[in-house]
Protein backbone atom coordinates (compact mmCIF):
# COMPACT_ATOMS: atom_id res chain seq x y z
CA UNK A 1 0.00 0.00 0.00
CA UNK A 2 1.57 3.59 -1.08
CA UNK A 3 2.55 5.78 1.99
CA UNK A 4 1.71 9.60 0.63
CA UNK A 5 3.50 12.32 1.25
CA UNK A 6 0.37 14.17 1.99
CA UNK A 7 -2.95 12.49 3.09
CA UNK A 8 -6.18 15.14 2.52
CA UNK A 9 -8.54 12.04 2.05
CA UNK A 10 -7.59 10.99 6.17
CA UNK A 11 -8.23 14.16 7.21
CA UNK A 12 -11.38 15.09 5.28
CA UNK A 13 -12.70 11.57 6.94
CA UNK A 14 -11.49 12.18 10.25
CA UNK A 15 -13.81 15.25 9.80
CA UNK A 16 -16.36 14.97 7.32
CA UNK A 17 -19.58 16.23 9.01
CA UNK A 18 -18.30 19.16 10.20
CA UNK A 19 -16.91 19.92 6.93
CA UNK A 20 -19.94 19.02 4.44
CA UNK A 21 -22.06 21.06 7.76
CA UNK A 22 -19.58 24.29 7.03
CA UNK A 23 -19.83 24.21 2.92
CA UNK A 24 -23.45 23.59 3.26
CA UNK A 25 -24.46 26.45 5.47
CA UNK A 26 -22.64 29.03 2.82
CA UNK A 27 -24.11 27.49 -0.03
CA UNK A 28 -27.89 27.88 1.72
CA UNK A 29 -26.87 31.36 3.05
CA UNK A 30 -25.47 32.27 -0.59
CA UNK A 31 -23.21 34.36 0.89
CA UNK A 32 -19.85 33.95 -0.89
CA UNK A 33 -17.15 36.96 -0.87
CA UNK A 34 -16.29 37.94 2.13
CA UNK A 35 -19.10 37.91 4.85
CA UNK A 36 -19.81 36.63 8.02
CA UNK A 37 -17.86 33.40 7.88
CA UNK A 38 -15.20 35.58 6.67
CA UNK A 39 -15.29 37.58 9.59
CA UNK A 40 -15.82 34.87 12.00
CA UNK A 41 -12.50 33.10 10.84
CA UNK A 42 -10.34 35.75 10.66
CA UNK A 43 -11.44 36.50 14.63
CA UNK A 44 -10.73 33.17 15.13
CA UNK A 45 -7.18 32.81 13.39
CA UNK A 46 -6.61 36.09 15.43
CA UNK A 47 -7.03 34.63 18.66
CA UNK A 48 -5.40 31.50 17.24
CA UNK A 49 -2.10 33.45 16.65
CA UNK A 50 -2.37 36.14 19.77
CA UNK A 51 -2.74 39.45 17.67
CA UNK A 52 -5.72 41.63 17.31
CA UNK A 53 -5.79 41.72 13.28
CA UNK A 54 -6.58 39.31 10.86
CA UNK A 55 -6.81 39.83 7.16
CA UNK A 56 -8.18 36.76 4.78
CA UNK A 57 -6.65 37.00 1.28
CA UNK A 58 -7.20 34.75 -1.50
CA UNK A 59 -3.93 33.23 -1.44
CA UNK A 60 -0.77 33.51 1.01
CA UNK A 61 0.99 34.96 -2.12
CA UNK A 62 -1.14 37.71 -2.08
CA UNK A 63 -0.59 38.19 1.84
CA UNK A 64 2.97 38.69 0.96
CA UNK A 65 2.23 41.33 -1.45
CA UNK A 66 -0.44 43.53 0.71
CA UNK A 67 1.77 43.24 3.50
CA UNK A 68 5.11 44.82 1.67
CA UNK A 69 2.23 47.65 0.07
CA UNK A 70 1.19 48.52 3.48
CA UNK A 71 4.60 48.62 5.05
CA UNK A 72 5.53 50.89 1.67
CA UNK A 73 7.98 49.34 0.12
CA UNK A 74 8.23 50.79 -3.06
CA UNK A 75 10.04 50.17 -6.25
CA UNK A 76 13.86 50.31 -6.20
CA UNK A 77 13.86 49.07 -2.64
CA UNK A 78 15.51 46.50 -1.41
CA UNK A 79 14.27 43.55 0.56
CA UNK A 80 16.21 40.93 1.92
CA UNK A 81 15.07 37.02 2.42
CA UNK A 82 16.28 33.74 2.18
CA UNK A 83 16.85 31.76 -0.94
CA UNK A 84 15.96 28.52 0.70
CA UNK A 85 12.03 28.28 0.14
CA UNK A 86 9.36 28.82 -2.14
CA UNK A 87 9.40 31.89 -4.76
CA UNK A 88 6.17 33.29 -3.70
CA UNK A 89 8.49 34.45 -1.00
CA UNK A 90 10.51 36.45 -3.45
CA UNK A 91 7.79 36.85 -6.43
CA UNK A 92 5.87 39.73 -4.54
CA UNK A 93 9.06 41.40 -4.00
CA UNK A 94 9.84 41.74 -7.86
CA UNK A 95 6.40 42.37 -8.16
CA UNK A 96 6.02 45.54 -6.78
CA UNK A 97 9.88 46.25 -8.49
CA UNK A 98 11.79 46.20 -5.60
CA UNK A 99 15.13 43.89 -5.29
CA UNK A 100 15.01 40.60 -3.19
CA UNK A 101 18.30 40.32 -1.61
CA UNK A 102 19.12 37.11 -0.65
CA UNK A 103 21.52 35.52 2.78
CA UNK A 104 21.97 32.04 3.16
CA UNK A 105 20.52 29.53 5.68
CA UNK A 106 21.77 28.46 8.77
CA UNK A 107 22.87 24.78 8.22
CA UNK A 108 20.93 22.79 10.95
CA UNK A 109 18.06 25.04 10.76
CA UNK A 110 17.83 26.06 7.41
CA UNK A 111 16.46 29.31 8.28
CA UNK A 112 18.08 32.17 7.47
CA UNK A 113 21.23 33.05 9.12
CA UNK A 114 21.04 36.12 11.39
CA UNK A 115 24.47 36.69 11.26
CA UNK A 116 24.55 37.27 7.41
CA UNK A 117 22.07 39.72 7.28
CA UNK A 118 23.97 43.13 8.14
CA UNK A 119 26.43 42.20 5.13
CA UNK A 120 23.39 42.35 2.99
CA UNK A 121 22.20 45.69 3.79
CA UNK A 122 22.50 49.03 1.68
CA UNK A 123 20.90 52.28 1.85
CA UNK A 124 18.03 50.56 -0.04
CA UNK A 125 16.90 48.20 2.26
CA UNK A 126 13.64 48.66 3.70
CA UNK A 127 12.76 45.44 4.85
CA UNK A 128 13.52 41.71 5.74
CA UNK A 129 11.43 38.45 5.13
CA UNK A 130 12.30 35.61 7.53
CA UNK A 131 10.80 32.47 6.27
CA UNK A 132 9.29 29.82 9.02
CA UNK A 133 10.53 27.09 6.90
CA UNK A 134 9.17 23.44 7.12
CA UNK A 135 7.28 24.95 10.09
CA UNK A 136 9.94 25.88 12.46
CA UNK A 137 10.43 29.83 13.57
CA UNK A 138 13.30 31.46 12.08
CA UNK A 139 15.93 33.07 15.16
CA UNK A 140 13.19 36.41 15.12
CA UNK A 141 15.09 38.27 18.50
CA UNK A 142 18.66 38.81 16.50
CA UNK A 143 16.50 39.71 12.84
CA UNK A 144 14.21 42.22 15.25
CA UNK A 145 17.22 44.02 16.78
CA UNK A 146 18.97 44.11 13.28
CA UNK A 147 15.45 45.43 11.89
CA UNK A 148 15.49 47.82 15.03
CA UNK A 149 19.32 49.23 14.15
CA UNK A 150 18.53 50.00 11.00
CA UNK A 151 14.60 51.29 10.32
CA UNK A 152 13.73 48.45 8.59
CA UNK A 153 10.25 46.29 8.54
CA UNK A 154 9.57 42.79 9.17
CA UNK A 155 7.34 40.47 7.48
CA UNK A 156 7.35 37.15 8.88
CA UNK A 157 6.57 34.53 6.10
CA UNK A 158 4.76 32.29 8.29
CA UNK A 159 3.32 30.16 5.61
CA UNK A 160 3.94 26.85 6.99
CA UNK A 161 3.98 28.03 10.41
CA UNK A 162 0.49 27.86 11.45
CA UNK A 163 0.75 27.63 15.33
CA UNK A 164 4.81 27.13 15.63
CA UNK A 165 6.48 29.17 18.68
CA UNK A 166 9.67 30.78 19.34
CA UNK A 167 10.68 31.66 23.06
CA UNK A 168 6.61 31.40 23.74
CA UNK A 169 5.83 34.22 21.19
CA UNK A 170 3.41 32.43 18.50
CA UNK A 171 4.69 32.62 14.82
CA UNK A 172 2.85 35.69 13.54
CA UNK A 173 3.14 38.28 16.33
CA UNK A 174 7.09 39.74 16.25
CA UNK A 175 7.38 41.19 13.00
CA UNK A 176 5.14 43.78 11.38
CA UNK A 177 3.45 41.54 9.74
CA UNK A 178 3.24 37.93 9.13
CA UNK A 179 1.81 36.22 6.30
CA UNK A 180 0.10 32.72 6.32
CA UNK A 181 -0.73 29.91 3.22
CA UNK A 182 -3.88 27.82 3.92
CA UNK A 183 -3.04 26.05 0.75
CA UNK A 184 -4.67 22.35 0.77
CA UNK A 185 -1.42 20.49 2.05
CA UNK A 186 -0.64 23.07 4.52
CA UNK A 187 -1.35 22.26 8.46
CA UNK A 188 -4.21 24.50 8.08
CA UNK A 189 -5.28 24.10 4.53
CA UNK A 190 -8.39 25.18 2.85
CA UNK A 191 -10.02 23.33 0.15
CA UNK A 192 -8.60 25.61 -2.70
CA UNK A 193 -6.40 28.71 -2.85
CA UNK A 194 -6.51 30.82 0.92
CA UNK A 195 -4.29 33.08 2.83
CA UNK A 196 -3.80 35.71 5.32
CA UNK A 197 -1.97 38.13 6.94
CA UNK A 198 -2.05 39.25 10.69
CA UNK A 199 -0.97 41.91 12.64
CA UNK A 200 -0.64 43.89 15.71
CA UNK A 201 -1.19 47.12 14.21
CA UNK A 202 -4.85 48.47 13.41
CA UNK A 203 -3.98 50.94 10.84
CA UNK A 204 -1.97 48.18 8.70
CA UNK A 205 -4.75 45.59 9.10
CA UNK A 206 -7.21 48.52 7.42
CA UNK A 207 -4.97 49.66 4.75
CA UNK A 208 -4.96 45.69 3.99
CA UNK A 209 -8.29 45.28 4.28
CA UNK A 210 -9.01 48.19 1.46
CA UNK A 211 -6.34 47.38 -0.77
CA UNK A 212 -7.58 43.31 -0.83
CA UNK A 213 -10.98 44.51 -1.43
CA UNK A 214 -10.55 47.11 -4.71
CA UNK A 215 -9.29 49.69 -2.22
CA UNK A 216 -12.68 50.52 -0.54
CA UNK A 217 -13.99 50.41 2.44
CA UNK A 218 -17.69 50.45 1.64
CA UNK A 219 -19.64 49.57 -1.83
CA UNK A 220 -18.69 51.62 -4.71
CA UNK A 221 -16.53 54.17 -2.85
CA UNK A 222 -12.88 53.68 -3.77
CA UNK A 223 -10.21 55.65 -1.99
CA UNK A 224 -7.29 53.61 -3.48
CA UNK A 225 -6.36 51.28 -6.36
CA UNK A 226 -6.47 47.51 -5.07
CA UNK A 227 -6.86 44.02 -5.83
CA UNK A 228 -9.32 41.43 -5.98
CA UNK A 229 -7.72 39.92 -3.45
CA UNK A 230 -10.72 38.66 -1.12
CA UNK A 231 -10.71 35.12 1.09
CA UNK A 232 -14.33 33.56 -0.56
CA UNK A 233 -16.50 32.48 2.43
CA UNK A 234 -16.36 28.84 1.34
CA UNK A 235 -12.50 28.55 2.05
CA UNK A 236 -12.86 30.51 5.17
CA UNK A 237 -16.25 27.90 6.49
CA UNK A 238 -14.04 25.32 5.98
CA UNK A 239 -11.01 27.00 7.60
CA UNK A 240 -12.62 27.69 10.38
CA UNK A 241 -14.47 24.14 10.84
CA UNK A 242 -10.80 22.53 10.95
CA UNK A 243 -8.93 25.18 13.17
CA UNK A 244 -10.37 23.75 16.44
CA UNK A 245 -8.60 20.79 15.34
CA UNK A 246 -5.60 22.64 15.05
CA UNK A 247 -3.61 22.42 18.31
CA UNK A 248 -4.35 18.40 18.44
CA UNK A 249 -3.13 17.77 14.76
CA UNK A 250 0.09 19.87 15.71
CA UNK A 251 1.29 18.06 18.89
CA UNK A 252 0.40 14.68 16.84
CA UNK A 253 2.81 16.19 13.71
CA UNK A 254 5.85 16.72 17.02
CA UNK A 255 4.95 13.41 18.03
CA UNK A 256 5.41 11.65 14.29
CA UNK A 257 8.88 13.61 14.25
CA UNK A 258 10.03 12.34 17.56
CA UNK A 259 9.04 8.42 16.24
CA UNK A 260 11.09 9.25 13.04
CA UNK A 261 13.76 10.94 15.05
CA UNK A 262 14.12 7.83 17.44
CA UNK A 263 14.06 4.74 14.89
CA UNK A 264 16.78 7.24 12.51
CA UNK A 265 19.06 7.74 15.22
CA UNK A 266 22.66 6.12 14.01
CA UNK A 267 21.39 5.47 10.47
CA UNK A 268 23.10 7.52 7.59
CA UNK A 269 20.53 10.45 7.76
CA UNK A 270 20.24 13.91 9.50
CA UNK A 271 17.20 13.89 11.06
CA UNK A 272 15.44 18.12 11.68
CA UNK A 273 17.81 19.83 14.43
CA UNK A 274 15.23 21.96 16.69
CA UNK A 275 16.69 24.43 19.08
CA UNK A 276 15.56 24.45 22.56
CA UNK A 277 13.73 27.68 22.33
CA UNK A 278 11.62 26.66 19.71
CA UNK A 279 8.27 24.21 18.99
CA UNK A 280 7.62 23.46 15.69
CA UNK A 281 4.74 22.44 13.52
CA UNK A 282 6.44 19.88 11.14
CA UNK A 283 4.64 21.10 8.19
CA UNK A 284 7.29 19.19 6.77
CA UNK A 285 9.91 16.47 8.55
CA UNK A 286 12.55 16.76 6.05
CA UNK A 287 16.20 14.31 6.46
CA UNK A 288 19.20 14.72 4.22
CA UNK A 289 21.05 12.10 2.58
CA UNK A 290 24.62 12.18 0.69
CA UNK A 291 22.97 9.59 -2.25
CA UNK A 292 19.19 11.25 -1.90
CA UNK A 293 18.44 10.33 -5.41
CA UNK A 294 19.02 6.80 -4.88
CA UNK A 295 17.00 7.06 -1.64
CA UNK A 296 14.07 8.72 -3.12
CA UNK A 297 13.56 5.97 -6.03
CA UNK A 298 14.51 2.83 -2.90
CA UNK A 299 11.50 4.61 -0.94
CA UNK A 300 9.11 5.39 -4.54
CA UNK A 301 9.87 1.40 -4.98
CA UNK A 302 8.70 0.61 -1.78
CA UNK A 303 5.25 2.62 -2.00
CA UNK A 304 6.46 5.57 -0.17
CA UNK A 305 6.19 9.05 -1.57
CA UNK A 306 8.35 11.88 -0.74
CA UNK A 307 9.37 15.45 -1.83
CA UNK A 308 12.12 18.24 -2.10
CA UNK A 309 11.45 21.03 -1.17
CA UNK A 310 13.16 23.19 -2.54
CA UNK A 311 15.61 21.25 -5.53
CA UNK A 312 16.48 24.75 -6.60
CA UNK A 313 17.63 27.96 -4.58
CA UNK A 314 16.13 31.00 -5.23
CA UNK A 315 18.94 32.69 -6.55
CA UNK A 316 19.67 29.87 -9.26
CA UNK A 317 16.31 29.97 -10.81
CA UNK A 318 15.82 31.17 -14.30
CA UNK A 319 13.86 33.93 -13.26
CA UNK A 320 16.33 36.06 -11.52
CA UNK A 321 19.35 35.21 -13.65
CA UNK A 322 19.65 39.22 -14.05
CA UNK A 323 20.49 39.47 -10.38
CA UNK A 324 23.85 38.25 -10.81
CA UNK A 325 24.23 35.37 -8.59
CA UNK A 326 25.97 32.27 -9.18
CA UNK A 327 26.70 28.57 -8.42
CA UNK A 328 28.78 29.00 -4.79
CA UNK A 329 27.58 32.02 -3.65
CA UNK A 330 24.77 30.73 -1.23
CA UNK A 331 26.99 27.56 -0.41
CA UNK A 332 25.04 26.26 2.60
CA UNK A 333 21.78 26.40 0.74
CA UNK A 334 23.25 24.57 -2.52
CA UNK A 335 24.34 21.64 -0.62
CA UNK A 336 21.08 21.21 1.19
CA UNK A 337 19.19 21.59 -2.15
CA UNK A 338 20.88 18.54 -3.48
CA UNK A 339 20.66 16.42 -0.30
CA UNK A 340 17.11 17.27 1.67
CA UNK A 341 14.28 14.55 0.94
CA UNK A 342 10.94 15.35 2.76
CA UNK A 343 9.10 12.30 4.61
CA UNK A 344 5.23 11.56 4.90
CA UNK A 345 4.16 13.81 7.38
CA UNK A 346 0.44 14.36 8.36
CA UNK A 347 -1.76 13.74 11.93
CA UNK A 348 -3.37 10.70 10.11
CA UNK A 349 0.29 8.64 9.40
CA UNK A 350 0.79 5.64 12.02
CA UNK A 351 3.71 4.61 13.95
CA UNK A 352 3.66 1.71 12.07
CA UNK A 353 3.72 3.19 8.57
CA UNK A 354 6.74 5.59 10.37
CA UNK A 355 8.70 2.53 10.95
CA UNK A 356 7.72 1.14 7.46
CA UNK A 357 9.34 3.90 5.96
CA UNK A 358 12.38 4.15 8.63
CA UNK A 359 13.05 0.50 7.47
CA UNK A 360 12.99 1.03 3.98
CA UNK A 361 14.99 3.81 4.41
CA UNK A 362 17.94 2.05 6.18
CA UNK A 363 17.86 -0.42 3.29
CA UNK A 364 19.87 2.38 1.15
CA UNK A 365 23.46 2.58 1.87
């Protein structure tokens, strides 16, 4: 029986009747942009994440972009972020034709390295994006004081974040803003395309609010030009039927991690290194391997899916080619591109299909 990386199908049946209950009352309400059980999950996913303001986009993507219009970055600016992650991350930076800057990752982490980010900044900097990657906090207290020394704004990227902590602080309240994904596969995944942003400050939340919305504030009056960039109420039903479930699901990813963790120790992988100060969410338990090819097609034979994430570093990809950067200049992220492998990982997966796959895994040599 195949092992997926992702299983939507366990958690839609673990769930079911509160889902089909959600999607049913919109569709007999007819209410479907924006609304009530818009406004009803984006109080919730405030309290989740211990700020006052939340604001539900249509995708995280478009979080990202609201929150660097808000904070005014402009174009010619600067903006520094990883290149380890996904190039939404970078996208809305070129977007709105400013530069993404990018600093390499801390090797155990693979968060971005703190102590590479001063060497990065110019007089155009305005801003930095830590990433939360594979659901563990990036080191926020040395990137705030760095932020702090120098004027800049911080947008946590907290896509696959959802609920992760760092010295007690949730993911989502230390920068200016943080963005979230609630695409399908994330821990808290809609049922299509869903973000959000959230914040501690009321006046961004309201600039958001207009510019997601055709920059108004009530019908027909428009006091800027925005985006049709509104969370439908069908993602945000659903959203909010499975973010009760939130908190369990989480502790049950940490527990998966510590079963892989313990049945890997003294095999020929490096299992996730978590700093003390930190709980994760696991959106993704990923190992690396010195022959991951070969261990990726021993694991595919044995039924077991997996993923990389991410094969290719943001500053090697096609796209930004005009930026200058080459092969060795990001070294830390170019080894772990060609060695990370990402493991099922999802509330649903057993202990038994864990040591299925630990077992096939120590079969490759």
């Amino acid at each position: 029986m195949t092992i997926p990386l992702v299983d939507l199908k366990a958690q839609y049946a673990g769930i079911q009747p509160e889902i089909d209950a959600a999607i049913q009352r919109v569709v007999n309400n007819t209410a479907f942009i924006l609304g009530k059980e818009v406004a009803e999950f984006e109080k919730n996913f405030a309290a989740f994440c211990r700020v006052p303001h939340c604001v539900g986009t249509d995708s995280g993507t478009a979080a990202l972009h609201l929150a660097l219009l808000v904070l005014g970055v402009k174009p010619g600016d600067e903006v520094i972020t990883t290149t380890h992650t996904f190039i939404a991350t970078s996208e809305v930076i070129s977007l709105i034709g400013a530069k993404p800057v990018f600093v390499d990752i801390d090797p155990r982490t693979y968060n971005l390295d703190p102590n590479l980010i001063e060497r990065a900044i110019t007089p155009r900097t305005r801003a930095i994006i830590p990433v939360h990657l594979y659901g563990q906090p990036a080191e926020m207290d040395p990137i705030l004081e760095i932020a702090r020394r120098h004027d800049l704004r911080v947008i946590e990227d907290a896509a696959q974040a959802h609920g992760a902590e760092y010295r007690g602080r949730r993911a989502g309240t230390m920068g200016d803003i943080a963005c979230f994904s609630f695409y399908p596969g994330k821990n808290l995944g809609a049922y299509g395309d869903a973000g959000a942003l959230v914040t501690n400050d009321a006046a961004l939340a309201d600039h958001a609010r207009m510019l997601r919305d055709h920059g108004r504030s009530e019908k027909y009056a428009h006091k800027l030009v925005g985006y049709g960039y509104r969370l439908d109420a069908l993602q945000a039903a659903i959203l909010g039927a499975k973010l009760p479930h939130l908190d369990a699901w989480n502790a049950r990813r940490r527990a998966i991690a510590e079963c892989y963790d313990e049945l890997l120790t003294n095999s020929d992988v490096i299992t996730p290194y978590v700093p003390p100060h930190v709980t994760p969410v696991y959106h993704i338990y990923c190992i690396r391997h010195k022959n991951r090819d070969a261990l990726q097609k021993q694991l595919k034979a044995h039924g077991i899916d997996t993923g990389i994430h991410y094969p290719i570093p943001l500053h090697l990809q096609p796209v930004y080619q005009n930026l200058g950067y080459k092969i060795g200049d990001f070294p830390h992220t170019e080894q772990a591109a060609s060695e990370i492998l990402s493991l099922p990982m999802y509330p649903e997966l057993t202990d038994e299909q864990v040591r299925q796959i630990v077992d096939a895994i120590k079969e490759v040599k």
